[in-house]
Protein backbone atom coordinates (compact mmCIF):
# COMPACT_ATOMS: atom_id res chain seq x y z
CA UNK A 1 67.39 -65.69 -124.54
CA UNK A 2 69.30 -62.48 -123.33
CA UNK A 3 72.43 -61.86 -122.62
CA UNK A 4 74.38 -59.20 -121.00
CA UNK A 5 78.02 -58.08 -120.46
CA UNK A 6 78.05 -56.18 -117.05
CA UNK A 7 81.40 -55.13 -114.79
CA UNK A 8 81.36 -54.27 -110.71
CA UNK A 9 83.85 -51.76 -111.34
CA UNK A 10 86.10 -50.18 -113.21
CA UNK A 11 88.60 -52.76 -112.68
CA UNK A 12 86.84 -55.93 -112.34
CA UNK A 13 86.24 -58.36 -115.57
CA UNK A 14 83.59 -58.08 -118.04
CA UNK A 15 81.03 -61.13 -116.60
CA UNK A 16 78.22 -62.74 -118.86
CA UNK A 17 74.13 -62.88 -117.21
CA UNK A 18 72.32 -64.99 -119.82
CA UNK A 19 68.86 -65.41 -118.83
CA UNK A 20 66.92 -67.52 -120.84
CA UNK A 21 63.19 -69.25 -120.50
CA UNK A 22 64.58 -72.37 -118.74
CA UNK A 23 67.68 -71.12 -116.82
CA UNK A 24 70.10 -68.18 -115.39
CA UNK A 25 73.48 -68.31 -115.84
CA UNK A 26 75.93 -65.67 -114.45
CA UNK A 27 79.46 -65.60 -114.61
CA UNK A 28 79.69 -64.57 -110.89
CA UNK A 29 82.55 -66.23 -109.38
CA UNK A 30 86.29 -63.82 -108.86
CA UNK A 31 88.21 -67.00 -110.68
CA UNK A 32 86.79 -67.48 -114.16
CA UNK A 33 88.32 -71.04 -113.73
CA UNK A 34 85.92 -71.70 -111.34
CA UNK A 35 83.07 -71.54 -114.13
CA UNK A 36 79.46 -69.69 -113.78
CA UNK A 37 76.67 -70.20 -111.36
CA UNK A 38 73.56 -71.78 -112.76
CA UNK A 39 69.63 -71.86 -111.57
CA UNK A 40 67.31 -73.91 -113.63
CA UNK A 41 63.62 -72.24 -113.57
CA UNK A 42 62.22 -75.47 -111.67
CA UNK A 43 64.92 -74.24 -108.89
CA UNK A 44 64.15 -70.83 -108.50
CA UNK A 45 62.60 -69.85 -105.86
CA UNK A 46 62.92 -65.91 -104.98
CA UNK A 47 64.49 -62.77 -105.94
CA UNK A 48 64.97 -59.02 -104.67
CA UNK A 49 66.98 -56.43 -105.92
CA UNK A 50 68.42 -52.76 -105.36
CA UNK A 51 69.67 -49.64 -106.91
CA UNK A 52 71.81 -47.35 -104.08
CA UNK A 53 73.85 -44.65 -105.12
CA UNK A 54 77.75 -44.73 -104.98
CA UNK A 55 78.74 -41.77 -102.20
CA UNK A 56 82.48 -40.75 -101.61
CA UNK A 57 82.10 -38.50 -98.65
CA UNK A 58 79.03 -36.37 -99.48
CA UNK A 59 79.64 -37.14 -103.22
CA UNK A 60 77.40 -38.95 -105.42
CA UNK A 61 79.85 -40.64 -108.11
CA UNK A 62 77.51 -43.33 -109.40
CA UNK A 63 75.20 -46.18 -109.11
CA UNK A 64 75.30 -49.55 -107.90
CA UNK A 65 72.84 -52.29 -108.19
CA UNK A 66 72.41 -55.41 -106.89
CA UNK A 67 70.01 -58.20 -107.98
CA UNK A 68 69.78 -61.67 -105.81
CA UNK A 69 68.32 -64.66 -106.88
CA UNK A 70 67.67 -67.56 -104.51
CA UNK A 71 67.02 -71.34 -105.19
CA UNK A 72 64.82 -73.91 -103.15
CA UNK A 73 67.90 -75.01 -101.33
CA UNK A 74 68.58 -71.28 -100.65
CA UNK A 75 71.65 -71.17 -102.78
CA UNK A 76 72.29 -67.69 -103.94
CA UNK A 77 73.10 -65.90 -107.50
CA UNK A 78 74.19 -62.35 -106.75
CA UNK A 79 74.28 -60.22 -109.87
CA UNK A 80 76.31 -57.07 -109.03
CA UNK A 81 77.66 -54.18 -111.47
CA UNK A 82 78.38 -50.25 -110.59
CA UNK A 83 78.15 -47.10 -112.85
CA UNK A 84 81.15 -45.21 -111.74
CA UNK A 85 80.97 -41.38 -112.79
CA UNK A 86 78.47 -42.32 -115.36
CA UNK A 87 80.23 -44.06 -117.80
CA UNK A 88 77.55 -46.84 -117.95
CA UNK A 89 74.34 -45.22 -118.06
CA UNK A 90 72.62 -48.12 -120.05
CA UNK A 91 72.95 -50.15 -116.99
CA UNK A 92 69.92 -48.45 -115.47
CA UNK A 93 67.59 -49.84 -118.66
CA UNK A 94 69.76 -53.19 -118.05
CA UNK A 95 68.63 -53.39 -114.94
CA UNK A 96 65.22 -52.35 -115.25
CA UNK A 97 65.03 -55.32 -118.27
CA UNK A 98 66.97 -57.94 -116.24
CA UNK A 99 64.16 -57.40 -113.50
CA UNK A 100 61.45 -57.60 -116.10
CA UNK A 101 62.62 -60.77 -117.67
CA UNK A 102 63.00 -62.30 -114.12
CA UNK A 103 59.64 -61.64 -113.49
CA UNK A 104 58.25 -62.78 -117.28
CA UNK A 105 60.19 -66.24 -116.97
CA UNK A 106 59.91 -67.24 -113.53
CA UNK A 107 58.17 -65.39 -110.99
CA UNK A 108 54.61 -64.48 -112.78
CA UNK A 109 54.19 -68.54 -112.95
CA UNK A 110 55.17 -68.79 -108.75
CA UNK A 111 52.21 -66.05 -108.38
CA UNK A 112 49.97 -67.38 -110.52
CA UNK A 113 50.71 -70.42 -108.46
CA UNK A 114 49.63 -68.80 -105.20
CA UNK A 115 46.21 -67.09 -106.97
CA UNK A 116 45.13 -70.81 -108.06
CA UNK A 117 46.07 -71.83 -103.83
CA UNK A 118 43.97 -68.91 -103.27
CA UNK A 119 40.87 -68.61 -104.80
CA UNK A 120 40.38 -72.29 -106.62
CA UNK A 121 41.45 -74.48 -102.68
CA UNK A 122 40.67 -71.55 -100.62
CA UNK A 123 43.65 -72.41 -98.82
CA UNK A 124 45.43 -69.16 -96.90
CA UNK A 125 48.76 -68.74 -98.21
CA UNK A 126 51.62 -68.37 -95.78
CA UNK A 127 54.39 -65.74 -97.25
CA UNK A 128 57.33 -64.82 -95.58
CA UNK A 129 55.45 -62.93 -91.90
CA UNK A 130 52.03 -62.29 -93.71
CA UNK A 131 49.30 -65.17 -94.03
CA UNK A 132 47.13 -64.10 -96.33
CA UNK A 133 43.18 -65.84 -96.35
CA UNK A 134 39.80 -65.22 -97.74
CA UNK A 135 38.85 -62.68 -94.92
CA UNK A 136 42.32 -60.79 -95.19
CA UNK A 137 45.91 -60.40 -94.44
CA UNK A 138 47.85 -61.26 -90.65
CA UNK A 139 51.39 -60.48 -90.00
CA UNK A 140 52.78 -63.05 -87.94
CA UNK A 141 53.85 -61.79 -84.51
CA UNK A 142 52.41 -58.58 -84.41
CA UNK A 143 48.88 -58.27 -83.58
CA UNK A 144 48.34 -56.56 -86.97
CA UNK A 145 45.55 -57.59 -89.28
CA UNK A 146 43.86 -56.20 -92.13
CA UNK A 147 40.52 -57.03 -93.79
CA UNK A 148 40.10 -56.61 -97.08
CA UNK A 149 37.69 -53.77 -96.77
CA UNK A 150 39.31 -51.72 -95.16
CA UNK A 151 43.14 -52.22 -96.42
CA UNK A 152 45.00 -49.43 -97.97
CA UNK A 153 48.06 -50.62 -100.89
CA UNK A 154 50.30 -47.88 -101.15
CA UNK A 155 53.39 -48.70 -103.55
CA UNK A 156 56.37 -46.61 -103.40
CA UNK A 157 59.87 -46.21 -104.85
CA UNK A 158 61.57 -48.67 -102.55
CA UNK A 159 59.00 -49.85 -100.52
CA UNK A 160 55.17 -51.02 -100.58
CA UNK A 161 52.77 -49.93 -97.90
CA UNK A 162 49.76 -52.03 -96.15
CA UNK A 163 47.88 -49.73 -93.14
CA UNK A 164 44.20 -49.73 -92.24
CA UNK A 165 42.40 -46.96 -94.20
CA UNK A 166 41.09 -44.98 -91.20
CA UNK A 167 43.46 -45.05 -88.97
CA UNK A 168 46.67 -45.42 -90.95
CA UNK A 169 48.97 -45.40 -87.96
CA UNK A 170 48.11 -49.14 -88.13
CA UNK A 171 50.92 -49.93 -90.84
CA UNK A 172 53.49 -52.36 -92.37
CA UNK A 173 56.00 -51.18 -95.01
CA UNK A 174 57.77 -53.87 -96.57
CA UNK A 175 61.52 -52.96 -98.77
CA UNK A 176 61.65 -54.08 -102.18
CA UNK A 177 64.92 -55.69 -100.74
CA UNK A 178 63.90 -57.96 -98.63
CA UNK A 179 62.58 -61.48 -99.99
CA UNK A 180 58.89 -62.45 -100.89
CA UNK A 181 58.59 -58.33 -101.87
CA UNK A 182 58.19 -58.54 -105.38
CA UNK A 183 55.62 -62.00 -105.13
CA UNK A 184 53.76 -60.50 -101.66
CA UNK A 185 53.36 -57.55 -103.77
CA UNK A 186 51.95 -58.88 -107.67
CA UNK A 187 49.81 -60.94 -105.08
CA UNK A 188 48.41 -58.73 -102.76
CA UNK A 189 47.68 -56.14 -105.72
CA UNK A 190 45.88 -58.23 -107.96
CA UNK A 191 43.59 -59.57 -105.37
CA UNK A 192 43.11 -55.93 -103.77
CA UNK A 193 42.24 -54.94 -107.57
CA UNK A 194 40.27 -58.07 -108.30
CA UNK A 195 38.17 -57.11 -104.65
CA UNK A 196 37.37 -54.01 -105.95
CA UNK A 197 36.35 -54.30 -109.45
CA UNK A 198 33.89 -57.04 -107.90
CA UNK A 199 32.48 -54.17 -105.42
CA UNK A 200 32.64 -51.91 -108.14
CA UNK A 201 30.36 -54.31 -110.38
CA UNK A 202 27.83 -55.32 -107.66
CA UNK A 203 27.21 -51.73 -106.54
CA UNK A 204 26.43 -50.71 -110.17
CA UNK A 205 23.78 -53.85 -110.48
CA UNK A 206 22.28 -52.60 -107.37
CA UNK A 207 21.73 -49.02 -109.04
């Protein structure tokens, strides 16, 4: 279990994120009498997050970040805390960790989830506007459809890229902010990189 002491300014109260194997608990609410929010790990069911910098005028005085957490019902956690002019610089490592843990507890078990759905049934897995099947990936209401062979994963600072890889004007870019990101892409990734070592293999028994 971790816990963390984190503040959305410099004049907001010191709030408590435990996260721990079976739950997250954040002391999120304006009125401390009003208690903490609470999502137990058989509840969870997505998460994004952001880091933006804080701009007076042209002025970059700090950093905020946001992380959101989302339940089957679609009841929301939002974990927020600032850096103002750099008084807080272990929040970027907080956040990093936070993310890491959120993945380790909760979210590699939904995606591992999805992999058995995938390969073991065969089934083609419906995730937010992709549906994603043996033969390759279709985003719902745009025409757009990539094979396996001939997708391109690009990943980027805030944003993962699928195109076609010879004619890469055929493209979807998908914000780490936005839900499904962070499962679409562990998913997508390990079965592009599962795809290829399998190529890789059969091409070296044909040599």
């Amino acid at each position: 279990m971790k816990q963390y002491t984190l503040k959305a300014g410099p004049f907001d109260r010191a709030r408590t994120l435990t996260i721990a194997p079976d739950k997250i608990r954040y002391d999120e609410f304006d009125l401390k009498s009003r208690g903490y929010n609470e999502i137990l790990k058989s509840e969870v069911a997505d998460f994004k997050y952001i880091a933006e910098p804080i701009r007076w005028d042209l002025i970059t005085v700090g950093r905020k970040y946001t992380i959101t957490i989302k339940d089957r019902e679609g009841k929301l956690m939002t974990i927020r805390f600032k850096n103002f002019f750099w008084q807080k610089n272990h929040y970027d490592k907080i956040f990093t960790e936070v993310i890491t843990l959120l993945w380790e507890h909760y979210f590699k078990d939904v995606v591992d989830q999805y992999l058995i759905r995938f390969y073991e049934h065969q089934e083609t897995v419906h995730i937010g506007k992709l549906n994603i099947h043996q033969q390759g990936i279709d985003v719902a209401g745009t025409g757009l459809n990539f094979t396996w062979e001939e997708l391109e994963f690009k990943a980027y600072t805030r944003f993962f890229v699928l195109s076609k890889r010879d004619k890469p004007e055929f493209h979807i870019w998908i914000d780490y902010n936005e839900w499904h990101t962070e499962i679409l892409y562990s998913l997508i990734k390990t079965i592009v990189t599962e795809k290829r070592t399998s190529n890789m293999m059969a091409a070296s028994k044909n040599d």
